[in-house]
C-alpha atoms as a PDB file:
ATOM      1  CA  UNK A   1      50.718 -94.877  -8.161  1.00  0.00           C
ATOM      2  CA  UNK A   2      52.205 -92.239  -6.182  1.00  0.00           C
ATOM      3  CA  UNK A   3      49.473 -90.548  -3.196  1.00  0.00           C
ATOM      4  CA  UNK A   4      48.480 -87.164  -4.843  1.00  0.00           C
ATOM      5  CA  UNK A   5      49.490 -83.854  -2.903  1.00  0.00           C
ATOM      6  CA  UNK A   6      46.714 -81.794  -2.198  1.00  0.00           C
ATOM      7  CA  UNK A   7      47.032 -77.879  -0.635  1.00  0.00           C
ATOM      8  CA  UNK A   8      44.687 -76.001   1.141  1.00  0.00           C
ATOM      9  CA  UNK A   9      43.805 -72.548  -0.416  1.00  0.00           C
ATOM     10  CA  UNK A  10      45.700 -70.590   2.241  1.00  0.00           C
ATOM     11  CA  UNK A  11      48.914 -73.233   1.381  1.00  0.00           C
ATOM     12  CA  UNK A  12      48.335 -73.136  -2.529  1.00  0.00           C
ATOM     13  CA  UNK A  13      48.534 -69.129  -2.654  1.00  0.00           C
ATOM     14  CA  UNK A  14      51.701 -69.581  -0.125  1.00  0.00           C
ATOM     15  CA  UNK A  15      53.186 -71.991  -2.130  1.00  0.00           C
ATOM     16  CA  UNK A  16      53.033 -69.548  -5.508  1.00  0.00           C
ATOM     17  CA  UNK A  17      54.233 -66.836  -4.075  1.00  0.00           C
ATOM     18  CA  UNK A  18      57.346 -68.848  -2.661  1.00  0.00           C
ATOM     19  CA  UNK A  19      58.032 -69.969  -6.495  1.00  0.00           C
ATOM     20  CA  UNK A  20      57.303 -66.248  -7.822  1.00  0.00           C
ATOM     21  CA  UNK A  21      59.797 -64.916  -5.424  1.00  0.00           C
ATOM     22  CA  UNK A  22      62.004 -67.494  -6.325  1.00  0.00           C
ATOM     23  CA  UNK A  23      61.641 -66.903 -10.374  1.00  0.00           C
ATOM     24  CA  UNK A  24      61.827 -63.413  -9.606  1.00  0.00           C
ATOM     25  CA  UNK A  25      65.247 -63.549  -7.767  1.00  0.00           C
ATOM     26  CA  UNK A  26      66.381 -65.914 -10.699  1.00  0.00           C
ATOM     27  CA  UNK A  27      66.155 -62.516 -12.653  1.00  0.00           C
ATOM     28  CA  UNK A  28      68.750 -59.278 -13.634  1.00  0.00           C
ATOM     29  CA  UNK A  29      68.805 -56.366 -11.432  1.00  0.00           C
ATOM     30  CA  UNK A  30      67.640 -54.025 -12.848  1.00  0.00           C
ATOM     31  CA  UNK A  31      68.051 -49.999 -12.673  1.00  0.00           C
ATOM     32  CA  UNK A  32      66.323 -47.160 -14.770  1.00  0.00           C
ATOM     33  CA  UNK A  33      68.562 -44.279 -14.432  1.00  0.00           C
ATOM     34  CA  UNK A  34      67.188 -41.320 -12.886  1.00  0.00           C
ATOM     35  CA  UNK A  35      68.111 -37.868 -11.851  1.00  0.00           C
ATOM     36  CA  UNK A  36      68.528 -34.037 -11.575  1.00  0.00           C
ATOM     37  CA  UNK A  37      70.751 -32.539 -14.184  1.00  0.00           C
ATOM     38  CA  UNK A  38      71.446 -28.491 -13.794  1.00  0.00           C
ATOM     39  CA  UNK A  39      71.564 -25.994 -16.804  1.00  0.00           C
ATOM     40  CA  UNK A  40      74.967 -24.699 -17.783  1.00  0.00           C
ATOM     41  CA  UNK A  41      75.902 -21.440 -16.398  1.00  0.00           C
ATOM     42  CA  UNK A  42      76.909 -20.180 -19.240  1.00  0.00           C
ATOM     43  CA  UNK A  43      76.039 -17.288 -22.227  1.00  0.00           C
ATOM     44  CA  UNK A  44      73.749 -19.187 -24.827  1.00  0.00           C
ATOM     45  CA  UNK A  45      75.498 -19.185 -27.949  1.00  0.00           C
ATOM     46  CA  UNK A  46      73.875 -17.298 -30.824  1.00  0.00           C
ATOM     47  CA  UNK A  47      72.927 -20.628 -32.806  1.00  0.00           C
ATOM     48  CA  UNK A  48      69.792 -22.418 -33.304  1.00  0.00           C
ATOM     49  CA  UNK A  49      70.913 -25.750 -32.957  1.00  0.00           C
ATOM     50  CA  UNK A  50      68.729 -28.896 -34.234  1.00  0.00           C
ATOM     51  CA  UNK A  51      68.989 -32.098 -32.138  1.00  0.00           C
ATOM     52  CA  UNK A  52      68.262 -35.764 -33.188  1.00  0.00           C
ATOM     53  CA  UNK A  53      68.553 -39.135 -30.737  1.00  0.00           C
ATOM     54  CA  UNK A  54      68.778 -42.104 -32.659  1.00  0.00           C
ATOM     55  CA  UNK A  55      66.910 -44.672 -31.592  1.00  0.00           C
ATOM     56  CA  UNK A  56      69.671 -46.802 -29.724  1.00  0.00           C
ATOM     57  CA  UNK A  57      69.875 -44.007 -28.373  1.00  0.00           C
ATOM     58  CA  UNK A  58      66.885 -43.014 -26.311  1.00  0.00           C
ATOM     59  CA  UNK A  59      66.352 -46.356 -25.863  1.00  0.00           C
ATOM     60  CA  UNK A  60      69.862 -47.342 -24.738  1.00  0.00           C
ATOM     61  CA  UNK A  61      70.450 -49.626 -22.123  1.00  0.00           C
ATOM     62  CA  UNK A  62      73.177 -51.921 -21.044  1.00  0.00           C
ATOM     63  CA  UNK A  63      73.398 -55.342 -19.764  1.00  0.00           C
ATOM     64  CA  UNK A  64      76.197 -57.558 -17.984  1.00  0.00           C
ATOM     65  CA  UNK A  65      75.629 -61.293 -17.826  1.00  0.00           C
ATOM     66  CA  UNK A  66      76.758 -62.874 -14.007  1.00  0.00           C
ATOM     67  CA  UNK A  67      80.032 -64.592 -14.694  1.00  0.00           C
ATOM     68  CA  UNK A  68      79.431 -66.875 -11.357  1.00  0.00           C
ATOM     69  CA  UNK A  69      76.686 -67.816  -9.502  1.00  0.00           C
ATOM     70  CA  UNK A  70      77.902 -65.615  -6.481  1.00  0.00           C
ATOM     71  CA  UNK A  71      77.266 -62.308  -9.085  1.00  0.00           C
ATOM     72  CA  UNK A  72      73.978 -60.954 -10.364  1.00  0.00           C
ATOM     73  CA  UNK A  73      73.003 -59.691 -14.078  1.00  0.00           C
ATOM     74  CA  UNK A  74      72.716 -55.781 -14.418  1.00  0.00           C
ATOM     75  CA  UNK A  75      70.549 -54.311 -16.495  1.00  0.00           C
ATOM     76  CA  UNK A  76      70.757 -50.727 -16.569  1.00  0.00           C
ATOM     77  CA  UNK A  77      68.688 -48.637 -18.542  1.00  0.00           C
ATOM     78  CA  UNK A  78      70.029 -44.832 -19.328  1.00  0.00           C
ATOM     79  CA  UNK A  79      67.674 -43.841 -22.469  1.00  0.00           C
ATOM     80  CA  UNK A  80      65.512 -41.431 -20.517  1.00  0.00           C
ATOM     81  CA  UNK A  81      67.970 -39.757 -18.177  1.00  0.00           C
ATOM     82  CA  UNK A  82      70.001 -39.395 -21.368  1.00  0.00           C
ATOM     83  CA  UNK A  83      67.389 -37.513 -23.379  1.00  0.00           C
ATOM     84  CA  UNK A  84      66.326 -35.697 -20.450  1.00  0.00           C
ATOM     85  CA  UNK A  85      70.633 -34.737 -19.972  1.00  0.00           C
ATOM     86  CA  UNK A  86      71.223 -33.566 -23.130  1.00  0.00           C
ATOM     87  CA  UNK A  87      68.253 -31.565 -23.799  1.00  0.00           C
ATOM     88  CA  UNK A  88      68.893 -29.743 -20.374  1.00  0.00           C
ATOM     89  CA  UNK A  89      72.075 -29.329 -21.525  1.00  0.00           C
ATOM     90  CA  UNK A  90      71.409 -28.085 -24.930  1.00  0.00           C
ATOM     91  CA  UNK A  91      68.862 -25.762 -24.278  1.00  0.00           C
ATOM     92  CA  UNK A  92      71.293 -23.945 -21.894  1.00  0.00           C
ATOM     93  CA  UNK A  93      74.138 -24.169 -24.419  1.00  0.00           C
ATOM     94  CA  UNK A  94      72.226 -22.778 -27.778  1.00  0.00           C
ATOM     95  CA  UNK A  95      69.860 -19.759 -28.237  1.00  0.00           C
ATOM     96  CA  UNK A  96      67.123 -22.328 -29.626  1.00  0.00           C
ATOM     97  CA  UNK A  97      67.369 -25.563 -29.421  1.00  0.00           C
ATOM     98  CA  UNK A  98      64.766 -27.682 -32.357  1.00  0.00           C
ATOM     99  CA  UNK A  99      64.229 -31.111 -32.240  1.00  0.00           C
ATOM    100  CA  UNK A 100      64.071 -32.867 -35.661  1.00  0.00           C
ATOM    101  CA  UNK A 101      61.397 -34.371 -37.190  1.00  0.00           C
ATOM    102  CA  UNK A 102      63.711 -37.382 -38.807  1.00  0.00           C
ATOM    103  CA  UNK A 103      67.756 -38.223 -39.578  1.00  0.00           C
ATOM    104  CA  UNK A 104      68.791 -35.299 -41.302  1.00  0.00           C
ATOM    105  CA  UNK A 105      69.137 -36.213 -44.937  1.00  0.00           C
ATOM    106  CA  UNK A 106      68.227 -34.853 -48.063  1.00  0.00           C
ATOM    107  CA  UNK A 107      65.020 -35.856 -48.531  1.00  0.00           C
ATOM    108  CA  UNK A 108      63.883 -35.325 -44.732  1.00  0.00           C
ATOM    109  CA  UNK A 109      61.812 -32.682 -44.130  1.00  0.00           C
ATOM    110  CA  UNK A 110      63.419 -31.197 -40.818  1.00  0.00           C
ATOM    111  CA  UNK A 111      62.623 -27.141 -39.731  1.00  0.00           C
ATOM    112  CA  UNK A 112      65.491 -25.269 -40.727  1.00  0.00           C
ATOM    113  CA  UNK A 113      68.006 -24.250 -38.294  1.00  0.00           C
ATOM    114  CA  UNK A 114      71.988 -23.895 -37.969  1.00  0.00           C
ATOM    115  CA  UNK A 115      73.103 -27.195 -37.920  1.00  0.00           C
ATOM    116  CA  UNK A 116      72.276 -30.486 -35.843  1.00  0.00           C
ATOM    117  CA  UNK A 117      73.966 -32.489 -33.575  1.00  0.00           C
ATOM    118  CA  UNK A 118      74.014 -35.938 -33.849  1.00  0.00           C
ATOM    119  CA  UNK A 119      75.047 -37.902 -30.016  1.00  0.00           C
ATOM    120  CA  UNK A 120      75.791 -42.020 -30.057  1.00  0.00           C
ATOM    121  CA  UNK A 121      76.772 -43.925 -26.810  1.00  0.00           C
ATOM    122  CA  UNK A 122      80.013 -45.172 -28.680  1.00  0.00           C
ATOM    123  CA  UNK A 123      80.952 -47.768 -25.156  1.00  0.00           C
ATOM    124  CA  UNK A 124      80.141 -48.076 -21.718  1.00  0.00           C
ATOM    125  CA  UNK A 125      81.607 -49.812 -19.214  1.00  0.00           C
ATOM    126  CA  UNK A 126      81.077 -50.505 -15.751  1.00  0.00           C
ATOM    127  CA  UNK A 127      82.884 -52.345 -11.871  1.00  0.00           C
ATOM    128  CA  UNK A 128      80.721 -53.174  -9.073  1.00  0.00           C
ATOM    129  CA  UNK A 129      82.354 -53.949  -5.708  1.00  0.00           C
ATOM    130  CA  UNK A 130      82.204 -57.689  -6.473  1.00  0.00           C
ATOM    131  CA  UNK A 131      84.403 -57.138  -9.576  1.00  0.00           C
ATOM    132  CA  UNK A 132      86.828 -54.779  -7.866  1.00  0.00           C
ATOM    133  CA  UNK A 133      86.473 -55.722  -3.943  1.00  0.00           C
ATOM    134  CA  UNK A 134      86.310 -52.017  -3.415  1.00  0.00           C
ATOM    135  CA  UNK A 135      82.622 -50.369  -2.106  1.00  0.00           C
ATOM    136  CA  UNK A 136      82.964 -47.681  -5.047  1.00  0.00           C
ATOM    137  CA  UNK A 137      80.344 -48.227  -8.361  1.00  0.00           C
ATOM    138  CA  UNK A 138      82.375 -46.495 -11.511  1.00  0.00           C
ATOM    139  CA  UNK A 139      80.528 -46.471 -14.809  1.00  0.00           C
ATOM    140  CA  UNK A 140      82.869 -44.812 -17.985  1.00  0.00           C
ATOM    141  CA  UNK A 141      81.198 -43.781 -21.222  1.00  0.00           C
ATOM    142  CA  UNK A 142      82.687 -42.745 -24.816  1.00  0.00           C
ATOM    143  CA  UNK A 143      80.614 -40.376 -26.768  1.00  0.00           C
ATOM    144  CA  UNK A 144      80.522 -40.169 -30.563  1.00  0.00           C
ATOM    145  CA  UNK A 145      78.837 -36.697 -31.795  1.00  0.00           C
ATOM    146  CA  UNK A 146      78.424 -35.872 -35.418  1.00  0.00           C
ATOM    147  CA  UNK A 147      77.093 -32.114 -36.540  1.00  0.00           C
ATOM    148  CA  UNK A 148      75.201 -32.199 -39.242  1.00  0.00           C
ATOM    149  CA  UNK A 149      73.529 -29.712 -41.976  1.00  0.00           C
ATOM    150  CA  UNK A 150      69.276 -30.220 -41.959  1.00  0.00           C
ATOM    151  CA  UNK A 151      70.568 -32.540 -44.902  1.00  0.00           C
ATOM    152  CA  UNK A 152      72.571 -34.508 -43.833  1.00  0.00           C
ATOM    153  CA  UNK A 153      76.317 -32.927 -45.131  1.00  0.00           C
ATOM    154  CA  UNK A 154      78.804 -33.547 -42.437  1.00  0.00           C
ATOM    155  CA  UNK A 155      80.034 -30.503 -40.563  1.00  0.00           C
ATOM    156  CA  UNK A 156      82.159 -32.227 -37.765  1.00  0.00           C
ATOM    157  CA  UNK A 157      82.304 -35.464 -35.731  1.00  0.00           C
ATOM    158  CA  UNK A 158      84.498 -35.908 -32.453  1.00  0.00           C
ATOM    159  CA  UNK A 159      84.444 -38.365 -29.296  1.00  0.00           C
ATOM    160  CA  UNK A 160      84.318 -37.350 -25.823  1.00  0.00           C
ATOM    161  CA  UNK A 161      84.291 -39.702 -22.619  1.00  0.00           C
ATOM    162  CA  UNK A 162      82.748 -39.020 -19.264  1.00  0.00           C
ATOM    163  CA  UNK A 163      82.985 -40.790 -15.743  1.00  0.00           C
ATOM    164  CA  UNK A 164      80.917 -40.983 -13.138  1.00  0.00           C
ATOM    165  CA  UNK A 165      81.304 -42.975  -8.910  1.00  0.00           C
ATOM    166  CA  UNK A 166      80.159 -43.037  -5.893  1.00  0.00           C
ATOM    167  CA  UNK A 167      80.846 -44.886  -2.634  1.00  0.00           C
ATOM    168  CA  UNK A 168      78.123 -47.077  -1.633  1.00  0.00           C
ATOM    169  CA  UNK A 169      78.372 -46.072   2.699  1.00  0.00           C
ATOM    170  CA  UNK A 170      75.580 -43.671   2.218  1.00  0.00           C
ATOM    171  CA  UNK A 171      72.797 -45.637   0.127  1.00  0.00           C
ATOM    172  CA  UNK A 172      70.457 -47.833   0.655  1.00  0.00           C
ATOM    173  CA  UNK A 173      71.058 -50.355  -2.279  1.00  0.00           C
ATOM    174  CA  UNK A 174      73.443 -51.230  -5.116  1.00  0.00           C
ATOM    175  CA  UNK A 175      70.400 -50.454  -7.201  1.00  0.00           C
ATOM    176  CA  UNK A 176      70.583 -46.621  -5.790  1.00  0.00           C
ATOM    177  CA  UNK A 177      74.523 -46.446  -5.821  1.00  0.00           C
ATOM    178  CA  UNK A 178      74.833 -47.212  -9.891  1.00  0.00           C
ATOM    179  CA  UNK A 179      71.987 -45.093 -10.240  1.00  0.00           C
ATOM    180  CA  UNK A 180      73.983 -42.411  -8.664  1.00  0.00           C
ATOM    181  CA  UNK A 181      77.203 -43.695 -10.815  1.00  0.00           C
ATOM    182  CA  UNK A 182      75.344 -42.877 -13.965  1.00  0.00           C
ATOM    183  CA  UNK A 183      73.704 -39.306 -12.776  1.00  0.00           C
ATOM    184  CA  UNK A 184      76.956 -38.685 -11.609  1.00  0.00           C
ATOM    185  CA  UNK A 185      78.800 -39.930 -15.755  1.00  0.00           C
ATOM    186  CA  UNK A 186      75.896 -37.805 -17.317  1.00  0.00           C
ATOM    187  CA  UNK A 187      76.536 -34.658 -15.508  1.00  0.00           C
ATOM    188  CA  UNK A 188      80.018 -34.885 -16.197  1.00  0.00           C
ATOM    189  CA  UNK A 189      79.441 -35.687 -19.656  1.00  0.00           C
ATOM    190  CA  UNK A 190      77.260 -32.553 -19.889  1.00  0.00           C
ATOM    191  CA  UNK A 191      80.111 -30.238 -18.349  1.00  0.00           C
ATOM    192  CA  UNK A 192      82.596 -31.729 -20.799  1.00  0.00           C
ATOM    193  CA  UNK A 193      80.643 -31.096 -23.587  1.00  0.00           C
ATOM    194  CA  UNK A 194      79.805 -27.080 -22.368  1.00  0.00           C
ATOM    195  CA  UNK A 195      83.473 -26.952 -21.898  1.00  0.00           C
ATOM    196  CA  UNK A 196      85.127 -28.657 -25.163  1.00  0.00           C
ATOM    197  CA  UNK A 197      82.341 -27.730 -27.864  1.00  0.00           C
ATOM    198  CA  UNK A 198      84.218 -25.192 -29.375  1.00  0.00           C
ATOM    199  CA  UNK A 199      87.666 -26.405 -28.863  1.00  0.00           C
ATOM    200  CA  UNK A 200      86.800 -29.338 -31.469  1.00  0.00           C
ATOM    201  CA  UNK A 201      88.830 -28.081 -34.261  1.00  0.00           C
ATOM    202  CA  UNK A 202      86.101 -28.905 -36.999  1.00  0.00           C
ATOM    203  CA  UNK A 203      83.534 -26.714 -34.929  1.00  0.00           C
ATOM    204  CA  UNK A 204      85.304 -23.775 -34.131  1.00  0.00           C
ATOM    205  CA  UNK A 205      86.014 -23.946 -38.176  1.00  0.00           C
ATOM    206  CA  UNK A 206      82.589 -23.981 -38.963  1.00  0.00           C
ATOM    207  CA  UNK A 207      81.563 -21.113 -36.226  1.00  0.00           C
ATOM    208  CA  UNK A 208      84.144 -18.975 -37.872  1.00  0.00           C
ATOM    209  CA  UNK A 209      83.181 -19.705 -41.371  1.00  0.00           C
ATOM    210  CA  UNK A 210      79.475 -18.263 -40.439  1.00  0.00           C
ATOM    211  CA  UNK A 211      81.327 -15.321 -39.492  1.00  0.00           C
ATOM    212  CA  UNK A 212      82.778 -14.953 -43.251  1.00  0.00           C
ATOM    213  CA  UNK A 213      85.915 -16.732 -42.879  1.00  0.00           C
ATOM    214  CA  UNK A 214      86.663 -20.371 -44.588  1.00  0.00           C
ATOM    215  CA  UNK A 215      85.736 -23.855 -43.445  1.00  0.00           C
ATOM    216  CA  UNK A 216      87.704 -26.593 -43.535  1.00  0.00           C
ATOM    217  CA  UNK A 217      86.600 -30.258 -44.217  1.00  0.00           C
ATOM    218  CA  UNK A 218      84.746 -32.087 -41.469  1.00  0.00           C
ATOM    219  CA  UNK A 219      87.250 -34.689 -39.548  1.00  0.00           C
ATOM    220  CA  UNK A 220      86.920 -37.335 -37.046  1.00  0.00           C
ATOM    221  CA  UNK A 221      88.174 -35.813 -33.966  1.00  0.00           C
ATOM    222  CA  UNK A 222      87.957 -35.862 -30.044  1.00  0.00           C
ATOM    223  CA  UNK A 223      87.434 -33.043 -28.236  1.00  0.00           C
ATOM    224  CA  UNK A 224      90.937 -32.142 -27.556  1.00  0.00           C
ATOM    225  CA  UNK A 225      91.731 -32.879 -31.292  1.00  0.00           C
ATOM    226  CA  UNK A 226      93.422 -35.892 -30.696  1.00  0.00           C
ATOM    227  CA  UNK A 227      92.301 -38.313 -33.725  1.00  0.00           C
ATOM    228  CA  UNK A 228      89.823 -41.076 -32.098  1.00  0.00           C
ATOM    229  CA  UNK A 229      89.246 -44.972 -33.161  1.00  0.00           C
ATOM    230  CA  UNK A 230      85.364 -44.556 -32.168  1.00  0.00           C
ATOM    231  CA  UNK A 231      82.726 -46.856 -33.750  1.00  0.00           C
ATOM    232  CA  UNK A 232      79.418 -46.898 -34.868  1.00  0.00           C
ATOM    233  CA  UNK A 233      77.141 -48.248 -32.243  1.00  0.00           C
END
């Protein structure tokens, strides 16, 4: 029989917290996006626009598997920081912004307003320096947006993409430089969307139909007008 190995109290708690720290660097890194995102400086539009987040949504996240055992897993959660993006963003861009109650559909009891828009993460992707031997963190992100009626009726949908890097020589950690990379995506995403809302063909349609003139049927387009190949998340 082999001799038993007995530790001292001092040398058992030693010995677990060696084995925690080692289970624990077994694990994905992992970042929760979060940051400071400005309003638009721009003239509110006269709409009262109605806002719903999916759940995938507010709760998205995305994760990269190590392809070596030189790489880590990434786990990089953006559901807050978008939410908190967008509604900055949206309350800037719209005399009243609402959030619904539900998916708009016909049966939903939402509060009544103008229309409501409708954001998906349609893709994300990502390069760290050990994919691209080059200290910069990118992260690239396709939108999908569909505006709605309270029930549901389709008004327009469109994709937009955003982009966001930053060189790692002034942080602390990769942790804090694709935090940065995905502050950095959302504002631009926000200035894009300020910028392009009413050059989406489908929208400006709509806008001018409320003014007495005639719509025309919603479309899939992106915010240039350029037809998309988006996809539902």
């Amino acid at each position: 029989m082999s001799p038993s190995v007995i530790f001292a109290p001092d040398m058992r708690r030693l010995y677990l917290a060696m084995i925690l720290a080692l289970l624990a660097g077994c694990g994905p890194t992992q970042v929760k996006v979060e940051g400071s995102f400005p309003t638009p400086l721009m003239e509110p539009l006269p709409l009262k626009m109605g806002v719903w987040y999916p759940e995938a949504f507010r709760n998205h996240e995305f994760f990269d598997d190590a392809k070596s055992r030189g790489e880590s897993s990434w786990v990089v959660d953006t559901g807050e920081a978008q939410v908190a993006m967008w509604d900055t963003l949206l309350a800037g861009m719209f005399k009243e912004l609402v959030h619904m109650k539900g998916m708009p559909a016909p049966e939903q009891m939402n509060p009544v307003v103008d229309a409501v828009l409708i954001p998906y993460v349609d893709e994300l992707q990502y390069s760290i320096p050990q994919h691209t031997n080059v200290k910069v963190y990118e992260i690239w992100m396709r939108y999908r947006f569909a505006l709605v009626t309270t029930g549901g009726q389709p008004i327009a949908e469109w994709t937009m993409s955003a982009y966001g890097k930053t060189p790692t020589a002034f942080l602390r950690s990769d942790q804090a430089a694709v935090n940065l990379a995905a502050v950095m995506a959302l504002r631009d995403a926000g200035a894009n969307f300020a910028t392009g809302f009413h050059r989406v063909p489908e929208v400006a349609a709509w806008r001018e139909s409320r003014r007495g003139g005639k719509a025309r049927p919603a479309t899939k387009t992106t915010a240039e007008g350029a037809s998309p190949g988006g996809r539902q998340p």
